[in-house]
PDB file of N, CA and C in Angstrom:
ATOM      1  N   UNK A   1     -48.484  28.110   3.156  1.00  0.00           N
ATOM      2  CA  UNK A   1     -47.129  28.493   3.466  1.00  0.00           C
ATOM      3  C   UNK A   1     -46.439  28.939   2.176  1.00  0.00           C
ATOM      4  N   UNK A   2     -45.678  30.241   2.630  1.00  0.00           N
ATOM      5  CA  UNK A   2     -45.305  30.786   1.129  1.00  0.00           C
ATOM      6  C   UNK A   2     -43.822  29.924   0.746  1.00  0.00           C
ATOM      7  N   UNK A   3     -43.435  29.885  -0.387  1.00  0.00           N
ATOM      8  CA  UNK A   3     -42.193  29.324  -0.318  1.00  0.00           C
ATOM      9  C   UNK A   3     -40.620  30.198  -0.153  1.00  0.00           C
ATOM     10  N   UNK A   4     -39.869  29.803   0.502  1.00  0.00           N
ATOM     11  CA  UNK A   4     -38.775  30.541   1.025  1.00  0.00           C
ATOM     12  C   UNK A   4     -38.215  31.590  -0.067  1.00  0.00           C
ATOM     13  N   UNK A   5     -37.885  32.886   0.388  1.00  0.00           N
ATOM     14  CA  UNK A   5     -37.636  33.784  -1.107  1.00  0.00           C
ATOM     15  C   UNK A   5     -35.633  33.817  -0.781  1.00  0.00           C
ATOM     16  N   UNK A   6     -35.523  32.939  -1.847  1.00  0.00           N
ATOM     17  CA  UNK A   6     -33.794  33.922  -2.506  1.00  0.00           C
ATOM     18  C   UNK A   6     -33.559  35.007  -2.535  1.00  0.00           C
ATOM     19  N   UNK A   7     -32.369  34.653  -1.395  1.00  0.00           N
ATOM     20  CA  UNK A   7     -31.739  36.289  -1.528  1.00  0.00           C
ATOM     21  C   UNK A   7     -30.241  36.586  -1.911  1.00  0.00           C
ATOM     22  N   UNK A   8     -30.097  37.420  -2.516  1.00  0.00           N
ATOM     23  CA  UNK A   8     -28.464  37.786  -3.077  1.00  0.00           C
ATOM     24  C   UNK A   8     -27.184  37.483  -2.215  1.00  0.00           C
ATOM     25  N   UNK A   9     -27.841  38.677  -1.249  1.00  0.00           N
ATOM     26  CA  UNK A   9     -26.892  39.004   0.466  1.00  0.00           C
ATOM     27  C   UNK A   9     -27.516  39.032   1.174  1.00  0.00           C
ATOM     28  N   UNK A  10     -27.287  38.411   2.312  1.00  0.00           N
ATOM     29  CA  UNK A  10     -27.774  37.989   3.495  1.00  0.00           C
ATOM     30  C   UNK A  10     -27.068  38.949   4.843  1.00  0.00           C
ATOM     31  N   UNK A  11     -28.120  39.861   5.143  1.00  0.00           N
ATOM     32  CA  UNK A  11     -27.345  40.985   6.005  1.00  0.00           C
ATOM     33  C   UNK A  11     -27.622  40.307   8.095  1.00  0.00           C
ATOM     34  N   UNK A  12     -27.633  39.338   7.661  1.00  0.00           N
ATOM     35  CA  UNK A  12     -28.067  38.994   9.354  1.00  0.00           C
ATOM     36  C   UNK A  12     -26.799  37.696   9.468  1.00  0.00           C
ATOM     37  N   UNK A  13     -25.932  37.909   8.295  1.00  0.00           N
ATOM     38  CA  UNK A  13     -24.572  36.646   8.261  1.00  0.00           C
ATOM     39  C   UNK A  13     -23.681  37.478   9.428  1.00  0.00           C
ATOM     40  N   UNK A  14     -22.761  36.736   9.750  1.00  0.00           N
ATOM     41  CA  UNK A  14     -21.522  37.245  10.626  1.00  0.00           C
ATOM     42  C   UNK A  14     -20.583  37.961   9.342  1.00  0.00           C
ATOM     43  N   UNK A  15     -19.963  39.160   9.977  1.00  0.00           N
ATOM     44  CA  UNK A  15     -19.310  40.161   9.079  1.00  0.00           C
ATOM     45  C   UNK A  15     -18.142  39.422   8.083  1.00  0.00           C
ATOM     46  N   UNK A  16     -17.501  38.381   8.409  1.00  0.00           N
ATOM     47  CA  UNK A  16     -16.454  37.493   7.535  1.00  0.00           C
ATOM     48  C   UNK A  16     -17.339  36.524   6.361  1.00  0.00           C
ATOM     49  N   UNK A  17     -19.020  36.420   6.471  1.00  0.00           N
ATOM     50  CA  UNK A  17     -19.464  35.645   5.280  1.00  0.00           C
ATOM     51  C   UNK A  17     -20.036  36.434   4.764  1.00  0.00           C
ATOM     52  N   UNK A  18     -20.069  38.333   4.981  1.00  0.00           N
ATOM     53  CA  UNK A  18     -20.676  39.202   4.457  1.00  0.00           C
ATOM     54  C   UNK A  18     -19.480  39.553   3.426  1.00  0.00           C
ATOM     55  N   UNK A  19     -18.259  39.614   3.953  1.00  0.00           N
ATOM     56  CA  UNK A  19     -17.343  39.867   2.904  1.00  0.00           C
ATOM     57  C   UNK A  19     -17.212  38.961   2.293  1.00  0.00           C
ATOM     58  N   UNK A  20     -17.155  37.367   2.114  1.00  0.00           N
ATOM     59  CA  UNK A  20     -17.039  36.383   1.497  1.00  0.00           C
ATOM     60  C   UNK A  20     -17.536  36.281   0.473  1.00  0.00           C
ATOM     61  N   UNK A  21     -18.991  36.668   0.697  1.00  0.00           N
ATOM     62  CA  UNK A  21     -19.966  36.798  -0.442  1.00  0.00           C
ATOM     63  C   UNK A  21     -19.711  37.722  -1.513  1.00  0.00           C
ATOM     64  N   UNK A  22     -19.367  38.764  -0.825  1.00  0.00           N
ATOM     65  CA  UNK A  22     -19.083  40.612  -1.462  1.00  0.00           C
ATOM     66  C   UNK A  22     -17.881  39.928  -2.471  1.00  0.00           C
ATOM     67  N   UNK A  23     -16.934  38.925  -2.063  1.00  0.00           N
ATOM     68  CA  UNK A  23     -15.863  38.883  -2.852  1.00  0.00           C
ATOM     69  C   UNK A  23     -15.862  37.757  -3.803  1.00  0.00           C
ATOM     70  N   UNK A  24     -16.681  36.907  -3.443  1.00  0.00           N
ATOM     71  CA  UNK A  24     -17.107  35.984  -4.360  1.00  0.00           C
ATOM     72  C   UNK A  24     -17.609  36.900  -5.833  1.00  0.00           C
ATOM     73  N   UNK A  25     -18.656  37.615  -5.216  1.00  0.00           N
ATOM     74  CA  UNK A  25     -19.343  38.332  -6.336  1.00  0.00           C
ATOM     75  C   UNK A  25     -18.188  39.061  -7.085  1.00  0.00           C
ATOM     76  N   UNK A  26     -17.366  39.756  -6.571  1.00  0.00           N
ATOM     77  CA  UNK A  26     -16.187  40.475  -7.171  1.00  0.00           C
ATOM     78  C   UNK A  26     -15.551  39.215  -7.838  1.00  0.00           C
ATOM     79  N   UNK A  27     -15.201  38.185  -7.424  1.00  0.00           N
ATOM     80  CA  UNK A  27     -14.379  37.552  -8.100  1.00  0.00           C
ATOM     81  C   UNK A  27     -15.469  36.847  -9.999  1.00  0.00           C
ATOM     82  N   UNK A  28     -16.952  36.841  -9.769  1.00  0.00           N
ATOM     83  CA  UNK A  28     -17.179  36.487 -10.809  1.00  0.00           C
ATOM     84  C   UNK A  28     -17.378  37.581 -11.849  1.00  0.00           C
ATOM     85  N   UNK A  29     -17.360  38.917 -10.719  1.00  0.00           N
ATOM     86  CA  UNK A  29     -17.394  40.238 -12.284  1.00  0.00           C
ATOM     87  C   UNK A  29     -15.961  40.188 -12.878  1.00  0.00           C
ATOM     88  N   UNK A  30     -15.292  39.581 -12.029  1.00  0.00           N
ATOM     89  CA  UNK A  30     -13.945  39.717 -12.954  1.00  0.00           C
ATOM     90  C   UNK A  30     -13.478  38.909 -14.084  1.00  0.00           C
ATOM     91  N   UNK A  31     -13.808  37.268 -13.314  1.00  0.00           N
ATOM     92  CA  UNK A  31     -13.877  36.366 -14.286  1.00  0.00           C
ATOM     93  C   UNK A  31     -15.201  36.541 -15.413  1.00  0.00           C
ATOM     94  N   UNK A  32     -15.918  37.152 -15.180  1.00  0.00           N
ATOM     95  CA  UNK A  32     -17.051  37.783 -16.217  1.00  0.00           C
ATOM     96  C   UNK A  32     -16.321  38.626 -17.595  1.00  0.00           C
ATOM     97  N   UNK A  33     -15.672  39.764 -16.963  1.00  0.00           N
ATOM     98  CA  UNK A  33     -14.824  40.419 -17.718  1.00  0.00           C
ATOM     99  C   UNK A  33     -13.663  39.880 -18.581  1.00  0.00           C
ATOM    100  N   UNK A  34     -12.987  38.777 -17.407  1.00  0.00           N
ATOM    101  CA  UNK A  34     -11.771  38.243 -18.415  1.00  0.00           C
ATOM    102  C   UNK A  34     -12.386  37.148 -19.454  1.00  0.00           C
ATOM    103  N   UNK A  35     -13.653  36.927 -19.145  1.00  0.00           N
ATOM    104  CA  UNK A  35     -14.030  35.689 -20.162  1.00  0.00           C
ATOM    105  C   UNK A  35     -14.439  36.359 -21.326  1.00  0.00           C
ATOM    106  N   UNK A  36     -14.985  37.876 -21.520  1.00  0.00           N
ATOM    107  CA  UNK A  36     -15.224  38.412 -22.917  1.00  0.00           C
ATOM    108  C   UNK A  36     -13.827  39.177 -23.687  1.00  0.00           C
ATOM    109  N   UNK A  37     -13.109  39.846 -22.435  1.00  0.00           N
ATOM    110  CA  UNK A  37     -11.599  40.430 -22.713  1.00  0.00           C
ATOM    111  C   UNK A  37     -10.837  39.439 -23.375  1.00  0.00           C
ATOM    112  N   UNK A  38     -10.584  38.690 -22.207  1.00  0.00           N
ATOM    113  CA  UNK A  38      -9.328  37.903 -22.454  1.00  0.00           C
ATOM    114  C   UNK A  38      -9.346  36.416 -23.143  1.00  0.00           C
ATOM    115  N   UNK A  39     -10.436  36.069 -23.396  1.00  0.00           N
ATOM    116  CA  UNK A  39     -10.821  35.197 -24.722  1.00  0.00           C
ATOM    117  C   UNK A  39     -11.812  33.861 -23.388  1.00  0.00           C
ATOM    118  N   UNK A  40     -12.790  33.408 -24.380  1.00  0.00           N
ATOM    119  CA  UNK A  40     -13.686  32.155 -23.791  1.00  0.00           C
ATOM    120  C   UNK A  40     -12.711  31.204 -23.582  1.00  0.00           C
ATOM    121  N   UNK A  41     -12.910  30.404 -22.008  1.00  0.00           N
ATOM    122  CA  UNK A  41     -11.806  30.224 -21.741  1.00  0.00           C
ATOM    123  C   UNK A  41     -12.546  29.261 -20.908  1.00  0.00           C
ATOM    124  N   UNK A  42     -12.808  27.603 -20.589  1.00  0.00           N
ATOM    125  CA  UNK A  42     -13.595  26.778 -20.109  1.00  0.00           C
ATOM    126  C   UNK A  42     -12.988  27.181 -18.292  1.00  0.00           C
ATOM    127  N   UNK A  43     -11.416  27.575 -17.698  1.00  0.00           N
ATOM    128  CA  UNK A  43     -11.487  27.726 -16.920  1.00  0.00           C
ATOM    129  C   UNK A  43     -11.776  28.469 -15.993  1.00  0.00           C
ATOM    130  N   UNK A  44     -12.252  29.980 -16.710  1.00  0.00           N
ATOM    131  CA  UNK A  44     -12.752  30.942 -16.476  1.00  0.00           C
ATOM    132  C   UNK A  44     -14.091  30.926 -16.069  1.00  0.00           C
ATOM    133  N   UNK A  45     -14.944  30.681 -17.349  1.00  0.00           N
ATOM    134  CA  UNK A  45     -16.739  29.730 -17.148  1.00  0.00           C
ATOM    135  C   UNK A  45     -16.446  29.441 -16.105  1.00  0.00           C
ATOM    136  N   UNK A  46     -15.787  28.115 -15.777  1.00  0.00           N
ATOM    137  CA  UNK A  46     -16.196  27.479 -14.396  1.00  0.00           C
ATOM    138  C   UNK A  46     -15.955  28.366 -13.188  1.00  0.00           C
ATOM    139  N   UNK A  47     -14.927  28.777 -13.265  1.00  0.00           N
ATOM    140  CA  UNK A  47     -14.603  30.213 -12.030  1.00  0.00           C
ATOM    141  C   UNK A  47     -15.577  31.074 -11.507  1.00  0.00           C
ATOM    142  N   UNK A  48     -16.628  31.473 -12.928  1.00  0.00           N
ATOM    143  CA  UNK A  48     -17.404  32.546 -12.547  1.00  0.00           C
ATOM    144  C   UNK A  48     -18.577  31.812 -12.000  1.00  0.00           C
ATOM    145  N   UNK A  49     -18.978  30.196 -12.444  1.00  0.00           N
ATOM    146  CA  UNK A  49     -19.945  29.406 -12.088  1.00  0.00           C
ATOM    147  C   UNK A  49     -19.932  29.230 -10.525  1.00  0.00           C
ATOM    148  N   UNK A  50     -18.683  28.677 -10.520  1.00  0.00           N
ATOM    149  CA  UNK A  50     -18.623  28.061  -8.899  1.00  0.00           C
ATOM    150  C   UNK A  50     -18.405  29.523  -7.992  1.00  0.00           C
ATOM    151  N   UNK A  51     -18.352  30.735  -8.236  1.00  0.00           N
ATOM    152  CA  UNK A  51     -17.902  31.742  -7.772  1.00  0.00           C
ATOM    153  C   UNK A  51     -19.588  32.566  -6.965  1.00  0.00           C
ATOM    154  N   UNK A  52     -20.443  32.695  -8.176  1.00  0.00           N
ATOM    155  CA  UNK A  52     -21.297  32.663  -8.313  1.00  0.00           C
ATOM    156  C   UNK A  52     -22.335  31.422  -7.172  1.00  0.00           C
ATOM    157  N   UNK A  53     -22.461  30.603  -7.770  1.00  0.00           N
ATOM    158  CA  UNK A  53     -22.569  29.260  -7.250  1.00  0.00           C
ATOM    159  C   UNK A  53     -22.866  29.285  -5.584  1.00  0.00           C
ATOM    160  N   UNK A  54     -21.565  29.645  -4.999  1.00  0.00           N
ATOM    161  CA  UNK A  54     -20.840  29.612  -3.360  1.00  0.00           C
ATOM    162  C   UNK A  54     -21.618  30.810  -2.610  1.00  0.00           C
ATOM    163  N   UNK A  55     -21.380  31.703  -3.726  1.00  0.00           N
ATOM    164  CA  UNK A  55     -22.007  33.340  -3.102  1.00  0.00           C
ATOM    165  C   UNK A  55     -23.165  33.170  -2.718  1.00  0.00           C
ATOM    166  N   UNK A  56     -24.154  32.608  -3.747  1.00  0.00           N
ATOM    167  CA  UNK A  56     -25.782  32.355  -3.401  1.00  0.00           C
ATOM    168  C   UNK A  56     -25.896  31.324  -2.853  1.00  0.00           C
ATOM    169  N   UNK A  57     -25.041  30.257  -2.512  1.00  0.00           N
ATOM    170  CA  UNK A  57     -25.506  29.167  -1.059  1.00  0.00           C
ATOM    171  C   UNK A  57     -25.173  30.005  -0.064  1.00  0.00           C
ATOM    172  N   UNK A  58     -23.702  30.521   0.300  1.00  0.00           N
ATOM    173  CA  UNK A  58     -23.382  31.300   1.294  1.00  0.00           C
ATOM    174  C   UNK A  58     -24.810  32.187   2.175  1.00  0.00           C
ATOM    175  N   UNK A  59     -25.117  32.842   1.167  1.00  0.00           N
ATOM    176  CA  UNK A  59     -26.342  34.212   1.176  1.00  0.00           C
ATOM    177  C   UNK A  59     -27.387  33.393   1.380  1.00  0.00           C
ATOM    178  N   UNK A  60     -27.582  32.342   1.446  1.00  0.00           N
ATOM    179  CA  UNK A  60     -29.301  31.678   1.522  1.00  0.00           C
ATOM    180  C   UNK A  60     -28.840  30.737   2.224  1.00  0.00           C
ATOM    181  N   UNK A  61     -27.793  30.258   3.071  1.00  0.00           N
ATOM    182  CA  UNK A  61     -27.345  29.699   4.521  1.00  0.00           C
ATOM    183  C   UNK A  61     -27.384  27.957   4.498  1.00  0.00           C
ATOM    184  N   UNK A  62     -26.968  27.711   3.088  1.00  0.00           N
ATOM    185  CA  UNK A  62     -26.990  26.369   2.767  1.00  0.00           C
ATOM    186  C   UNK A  62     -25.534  26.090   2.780  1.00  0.00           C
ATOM    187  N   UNK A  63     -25.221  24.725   3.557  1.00  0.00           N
ATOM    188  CA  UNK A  63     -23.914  24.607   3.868  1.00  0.00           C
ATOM    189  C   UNK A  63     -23.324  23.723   2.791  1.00  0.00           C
ATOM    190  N   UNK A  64     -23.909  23.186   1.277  1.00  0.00           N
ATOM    191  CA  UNK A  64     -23.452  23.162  -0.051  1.00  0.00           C
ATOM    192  C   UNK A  64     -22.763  24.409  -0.232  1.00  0.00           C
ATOM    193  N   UNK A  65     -23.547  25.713  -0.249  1.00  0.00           N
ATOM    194  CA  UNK A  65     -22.816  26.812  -0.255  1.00  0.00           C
ATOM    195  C   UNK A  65     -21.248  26.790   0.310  1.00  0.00           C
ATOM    196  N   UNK A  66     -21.294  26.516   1.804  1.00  0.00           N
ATOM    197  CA  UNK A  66     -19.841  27.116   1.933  1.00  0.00           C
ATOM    198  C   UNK A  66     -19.438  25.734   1.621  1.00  0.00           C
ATOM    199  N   UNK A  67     -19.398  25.086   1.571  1.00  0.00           N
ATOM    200  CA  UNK A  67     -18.233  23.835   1.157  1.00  0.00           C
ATOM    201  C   UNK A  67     -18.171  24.486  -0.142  1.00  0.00           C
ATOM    202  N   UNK A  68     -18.917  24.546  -0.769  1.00  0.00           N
ATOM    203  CA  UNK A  68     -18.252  24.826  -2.620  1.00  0.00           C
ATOM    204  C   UNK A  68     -17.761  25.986  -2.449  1.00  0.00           C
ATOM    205  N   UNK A  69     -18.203  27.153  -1.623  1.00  0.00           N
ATOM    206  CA  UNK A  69     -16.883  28.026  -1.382  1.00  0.00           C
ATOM    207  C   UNK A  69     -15.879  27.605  -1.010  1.00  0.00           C
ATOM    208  N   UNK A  70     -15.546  27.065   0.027  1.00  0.00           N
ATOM    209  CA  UNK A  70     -14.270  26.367   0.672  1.00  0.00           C
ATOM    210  C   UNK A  70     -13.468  26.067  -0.840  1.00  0.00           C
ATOM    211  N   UNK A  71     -13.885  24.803  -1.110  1.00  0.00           N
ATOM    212  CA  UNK A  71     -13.243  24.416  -1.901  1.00  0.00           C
ATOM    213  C   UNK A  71     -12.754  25.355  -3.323  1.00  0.00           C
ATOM    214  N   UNK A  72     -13.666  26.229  -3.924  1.00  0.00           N
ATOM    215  CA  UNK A  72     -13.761  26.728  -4.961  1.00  0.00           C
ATOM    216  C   UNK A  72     -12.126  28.369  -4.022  1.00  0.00           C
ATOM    217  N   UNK A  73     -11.998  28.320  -3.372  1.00  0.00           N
ATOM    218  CA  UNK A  73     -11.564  29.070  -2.815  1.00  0.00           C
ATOM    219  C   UNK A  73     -10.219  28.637  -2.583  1.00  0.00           C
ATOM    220  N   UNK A  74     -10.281  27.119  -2.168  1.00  0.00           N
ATOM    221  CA  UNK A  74      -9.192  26.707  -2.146  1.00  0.00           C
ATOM    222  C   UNK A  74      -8.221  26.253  -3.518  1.00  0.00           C
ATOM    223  N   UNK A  75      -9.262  25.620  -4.119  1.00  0.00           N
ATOM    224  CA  UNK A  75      -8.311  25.368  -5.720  1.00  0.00           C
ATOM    225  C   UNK A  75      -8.097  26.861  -6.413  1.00  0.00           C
ATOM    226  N   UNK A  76      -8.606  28.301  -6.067  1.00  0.00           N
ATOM    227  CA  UNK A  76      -7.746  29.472  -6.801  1.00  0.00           C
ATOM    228  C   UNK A  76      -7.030  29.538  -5.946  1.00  0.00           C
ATOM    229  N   UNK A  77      -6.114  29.038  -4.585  1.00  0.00           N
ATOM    230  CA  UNK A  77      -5.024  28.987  -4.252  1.00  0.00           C
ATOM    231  C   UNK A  77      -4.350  28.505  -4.597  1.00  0.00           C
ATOM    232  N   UNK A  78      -5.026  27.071  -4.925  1.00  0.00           N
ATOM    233  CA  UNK A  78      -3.550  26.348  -5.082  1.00  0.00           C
ATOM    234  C   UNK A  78      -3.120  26.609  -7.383  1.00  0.00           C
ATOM    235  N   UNK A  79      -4.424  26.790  -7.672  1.00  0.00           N
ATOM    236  CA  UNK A  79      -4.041  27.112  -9.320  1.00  0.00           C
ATOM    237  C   UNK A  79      -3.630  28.238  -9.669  1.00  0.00           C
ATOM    238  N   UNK A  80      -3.424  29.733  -8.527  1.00  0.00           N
ATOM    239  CA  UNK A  80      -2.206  30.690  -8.541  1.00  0.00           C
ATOM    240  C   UNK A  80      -1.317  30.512  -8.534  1.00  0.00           C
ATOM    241  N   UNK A  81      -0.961  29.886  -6.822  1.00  0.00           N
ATOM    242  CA  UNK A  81       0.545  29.153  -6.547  1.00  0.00           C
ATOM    243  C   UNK A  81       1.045  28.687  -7.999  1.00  0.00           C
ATOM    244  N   UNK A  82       0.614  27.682  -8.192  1.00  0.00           N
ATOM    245  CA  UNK A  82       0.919  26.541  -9.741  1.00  0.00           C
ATOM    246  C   UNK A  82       1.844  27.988 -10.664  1.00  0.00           C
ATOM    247  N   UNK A  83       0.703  28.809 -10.897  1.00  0.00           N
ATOM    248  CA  UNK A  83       0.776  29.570 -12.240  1.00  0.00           C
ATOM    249  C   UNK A  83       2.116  29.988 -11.380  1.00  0.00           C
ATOM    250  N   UNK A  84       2.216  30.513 -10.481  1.00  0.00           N
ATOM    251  CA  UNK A  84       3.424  31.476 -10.047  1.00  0.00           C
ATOM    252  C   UNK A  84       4.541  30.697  -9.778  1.00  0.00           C
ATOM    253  N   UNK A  85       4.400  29.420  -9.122  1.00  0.00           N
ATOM    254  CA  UNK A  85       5.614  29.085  -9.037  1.00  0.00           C
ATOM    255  C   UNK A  85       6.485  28.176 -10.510  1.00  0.00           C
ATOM    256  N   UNK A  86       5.144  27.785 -11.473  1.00  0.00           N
ATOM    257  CA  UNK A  86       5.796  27.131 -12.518  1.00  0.00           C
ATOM    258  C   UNK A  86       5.951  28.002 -13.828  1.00  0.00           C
ATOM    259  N   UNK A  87       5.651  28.897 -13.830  1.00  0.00           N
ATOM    260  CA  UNK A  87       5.969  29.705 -14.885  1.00  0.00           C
ATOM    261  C   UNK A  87       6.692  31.065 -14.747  1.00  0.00           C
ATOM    262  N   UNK A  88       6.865  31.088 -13.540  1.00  0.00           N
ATOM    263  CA  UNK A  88       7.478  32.372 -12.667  1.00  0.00           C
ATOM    264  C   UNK A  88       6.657  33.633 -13.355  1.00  0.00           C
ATOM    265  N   UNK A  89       5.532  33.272 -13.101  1.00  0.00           N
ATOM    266  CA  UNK A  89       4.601  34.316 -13.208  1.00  0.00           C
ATOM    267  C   UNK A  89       3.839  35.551 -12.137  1.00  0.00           C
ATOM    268  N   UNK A  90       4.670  36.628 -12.067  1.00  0.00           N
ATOM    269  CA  UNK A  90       4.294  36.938 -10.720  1.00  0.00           C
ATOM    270  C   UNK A  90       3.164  37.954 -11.330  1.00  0.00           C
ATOM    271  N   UNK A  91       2.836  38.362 -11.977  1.00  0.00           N
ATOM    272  CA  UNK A  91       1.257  38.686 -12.313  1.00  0.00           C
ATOM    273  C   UNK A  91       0.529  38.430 -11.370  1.00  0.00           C
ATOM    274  N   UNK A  92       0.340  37.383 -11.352  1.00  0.00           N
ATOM    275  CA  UNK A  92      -1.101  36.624 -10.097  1.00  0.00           C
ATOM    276  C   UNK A  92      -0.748  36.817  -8.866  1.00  0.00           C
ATOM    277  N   UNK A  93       0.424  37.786  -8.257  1.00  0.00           N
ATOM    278  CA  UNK A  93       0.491  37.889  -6.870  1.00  0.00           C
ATOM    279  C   UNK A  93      -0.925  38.545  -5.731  1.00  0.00           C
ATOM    280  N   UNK A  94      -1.429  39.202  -7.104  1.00  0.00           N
ATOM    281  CA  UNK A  94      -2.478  39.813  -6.495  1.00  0.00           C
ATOM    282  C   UNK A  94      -4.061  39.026  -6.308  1.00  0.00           C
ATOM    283  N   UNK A  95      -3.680  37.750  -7.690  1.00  0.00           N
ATOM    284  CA  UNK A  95      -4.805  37.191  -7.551  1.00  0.00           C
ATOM    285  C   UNK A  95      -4.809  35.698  -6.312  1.00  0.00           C
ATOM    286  N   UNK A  96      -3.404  35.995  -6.114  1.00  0.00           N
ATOM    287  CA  UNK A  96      -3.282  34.995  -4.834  1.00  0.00           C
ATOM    288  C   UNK A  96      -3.357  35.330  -3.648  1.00  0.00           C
ATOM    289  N   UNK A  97      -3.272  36.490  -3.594  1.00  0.00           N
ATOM    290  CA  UNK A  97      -3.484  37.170  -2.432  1.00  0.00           C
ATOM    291  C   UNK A  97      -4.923  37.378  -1.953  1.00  0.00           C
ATOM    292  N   UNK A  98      -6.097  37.473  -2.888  1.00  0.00           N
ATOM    293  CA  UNK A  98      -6.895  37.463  -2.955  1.00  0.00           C
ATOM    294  C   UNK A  98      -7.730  36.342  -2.791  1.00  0.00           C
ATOM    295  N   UNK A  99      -7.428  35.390  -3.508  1.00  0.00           N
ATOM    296  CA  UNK A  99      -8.260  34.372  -3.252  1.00  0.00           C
ATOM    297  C   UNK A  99      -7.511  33.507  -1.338  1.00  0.00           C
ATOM    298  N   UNK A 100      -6.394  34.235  -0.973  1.00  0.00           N
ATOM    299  CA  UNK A 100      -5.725  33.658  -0.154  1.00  0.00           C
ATOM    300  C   UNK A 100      -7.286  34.386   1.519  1.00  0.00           C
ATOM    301  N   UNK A 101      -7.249  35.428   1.118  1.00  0.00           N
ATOM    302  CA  UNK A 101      -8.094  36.087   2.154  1.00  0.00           C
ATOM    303  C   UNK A 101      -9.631  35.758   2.101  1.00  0.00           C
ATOM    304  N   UNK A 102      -9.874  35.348   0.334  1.00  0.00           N
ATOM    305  CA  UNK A 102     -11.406  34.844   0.427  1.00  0.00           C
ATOM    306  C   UNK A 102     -11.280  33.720   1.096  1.00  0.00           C
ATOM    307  N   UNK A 103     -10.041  32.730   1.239  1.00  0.00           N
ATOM    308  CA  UNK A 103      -9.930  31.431   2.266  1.00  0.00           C
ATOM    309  C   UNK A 103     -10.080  31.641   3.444  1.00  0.00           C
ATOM    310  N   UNK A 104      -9.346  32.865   3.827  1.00  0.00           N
ATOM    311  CA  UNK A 104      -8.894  32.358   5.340  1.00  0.00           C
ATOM    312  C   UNK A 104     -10.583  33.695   5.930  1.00  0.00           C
ATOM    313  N   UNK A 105     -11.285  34.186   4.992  1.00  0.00           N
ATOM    314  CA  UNK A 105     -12.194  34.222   5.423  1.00  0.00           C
ATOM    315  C   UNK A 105     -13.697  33.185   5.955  1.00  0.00           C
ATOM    316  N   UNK A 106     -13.466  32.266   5.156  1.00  0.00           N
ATOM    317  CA  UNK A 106     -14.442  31.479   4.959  1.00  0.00           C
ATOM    318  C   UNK A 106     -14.229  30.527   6.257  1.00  0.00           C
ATOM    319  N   UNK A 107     -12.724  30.271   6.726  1.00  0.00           N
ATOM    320  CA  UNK A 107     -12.376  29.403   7.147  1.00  0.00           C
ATOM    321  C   UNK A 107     -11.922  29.943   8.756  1.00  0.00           C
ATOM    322  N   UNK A 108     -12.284  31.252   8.953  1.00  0.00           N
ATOM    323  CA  UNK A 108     -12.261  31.881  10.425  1.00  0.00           C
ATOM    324  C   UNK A 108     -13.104  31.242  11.145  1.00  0.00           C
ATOM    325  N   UNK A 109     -12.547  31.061  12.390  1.00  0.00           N
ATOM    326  CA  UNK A 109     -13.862  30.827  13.514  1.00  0.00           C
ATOM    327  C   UNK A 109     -15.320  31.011  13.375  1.00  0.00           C
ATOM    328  N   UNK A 110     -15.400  32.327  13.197  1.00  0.00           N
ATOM    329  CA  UNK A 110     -16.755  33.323  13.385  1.00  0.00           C
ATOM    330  C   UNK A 110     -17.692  32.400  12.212  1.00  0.00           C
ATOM    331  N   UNK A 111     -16.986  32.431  11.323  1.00  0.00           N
ATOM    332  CA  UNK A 111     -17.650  31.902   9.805  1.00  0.00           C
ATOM    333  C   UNK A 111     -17.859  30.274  10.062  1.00  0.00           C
ATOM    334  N   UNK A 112     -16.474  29.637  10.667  1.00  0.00           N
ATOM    335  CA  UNK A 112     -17.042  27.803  11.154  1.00  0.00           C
ATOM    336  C   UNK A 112     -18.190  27.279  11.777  1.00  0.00           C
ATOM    337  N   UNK A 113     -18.030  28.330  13.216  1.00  0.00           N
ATOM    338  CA  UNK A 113     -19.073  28.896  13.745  1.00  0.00           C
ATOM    339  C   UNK A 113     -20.835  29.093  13.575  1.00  0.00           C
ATOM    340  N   UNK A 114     -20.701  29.731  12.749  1.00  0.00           N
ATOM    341  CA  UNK A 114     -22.210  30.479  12.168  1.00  0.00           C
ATOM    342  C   UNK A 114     -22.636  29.156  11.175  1.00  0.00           C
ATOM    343  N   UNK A 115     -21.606  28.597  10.507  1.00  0.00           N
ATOM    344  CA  UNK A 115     -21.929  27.510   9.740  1.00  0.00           C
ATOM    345  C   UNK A 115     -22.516  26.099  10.462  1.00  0.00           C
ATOM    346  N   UNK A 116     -21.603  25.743  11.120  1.00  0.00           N
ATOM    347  CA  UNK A 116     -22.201  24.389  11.606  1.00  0.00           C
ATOM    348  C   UNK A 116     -23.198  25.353  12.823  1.00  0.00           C
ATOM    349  N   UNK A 117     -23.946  26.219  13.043  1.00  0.00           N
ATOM    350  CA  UNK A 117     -25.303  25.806  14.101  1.00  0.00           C
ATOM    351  C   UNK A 117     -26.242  26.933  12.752  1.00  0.00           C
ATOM    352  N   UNK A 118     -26.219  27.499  11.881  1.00  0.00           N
ATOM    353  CA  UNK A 118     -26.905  27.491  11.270  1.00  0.00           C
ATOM    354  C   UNK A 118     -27.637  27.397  10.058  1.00  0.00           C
ATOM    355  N   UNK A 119     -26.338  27.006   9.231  1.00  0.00           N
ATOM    356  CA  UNK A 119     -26.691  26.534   8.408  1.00  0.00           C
ATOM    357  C   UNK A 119     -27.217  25.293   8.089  1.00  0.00           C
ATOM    358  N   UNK A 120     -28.481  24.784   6.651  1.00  0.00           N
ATOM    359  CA  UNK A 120     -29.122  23.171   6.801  1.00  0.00           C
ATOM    360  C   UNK A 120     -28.873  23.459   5.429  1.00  0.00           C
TER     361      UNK A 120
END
């Protein structure tokens, strides 16, 4: 028996963990970028880790995957909010908006769904 092969993207997911993934990955080229741009930055690392991280459980149908998405999805909500509402920083409107839709993707029916009967 051969052993199971890793895959990036998983094209047989329901269309809301196909974008999930797609944006996960977007979210670690970015935090990729801001970590050489905008200076080494331990909260960044972890961003692109767990970003990374979620995408390839997501894509290989391990439900570690979406919980550490969930969650990793949920704390760049709530550590936008923070930035925006305590520093009146509206910069990050876009990055809250963003991580607001990688949530409520993960966390649609279709995606709850597909998770608890097939993912192990």
């Amino acid at each position: 028996m051969y052993p199971q092969q890793r895959q990036w993207f998983n094209k047989s997911l329901p269309q809301t963990l196909q974008s999930a993934v797609i944006l996960f990955y977007i979210n670690a080229a970015f935090s990729l970028l801001d970590f050489f741009v905008g200076g080494a930055s331990l909260i960044v690392l972890l961003g692109l880790v767990l970003s990374v991280g979620a995408a390839l459980g997501i894509a290989n149908e391990r439900k570690w995957g979406y919980v550490l998405g969930v969650v990793t999805a949920g704390l760049l909500v709530v550590l936008y909010l923070y930035l925006m509402l305590a520093f009146h920083s509206f910069g990050v409107v876009l990055d809250l908006l963003f991580a607001g839709v990688l949530l409520a993707l993960l966390l649609h029916p279709q995606s709850r769904n597909h998770e608890r009967i097939w993912f192990h």
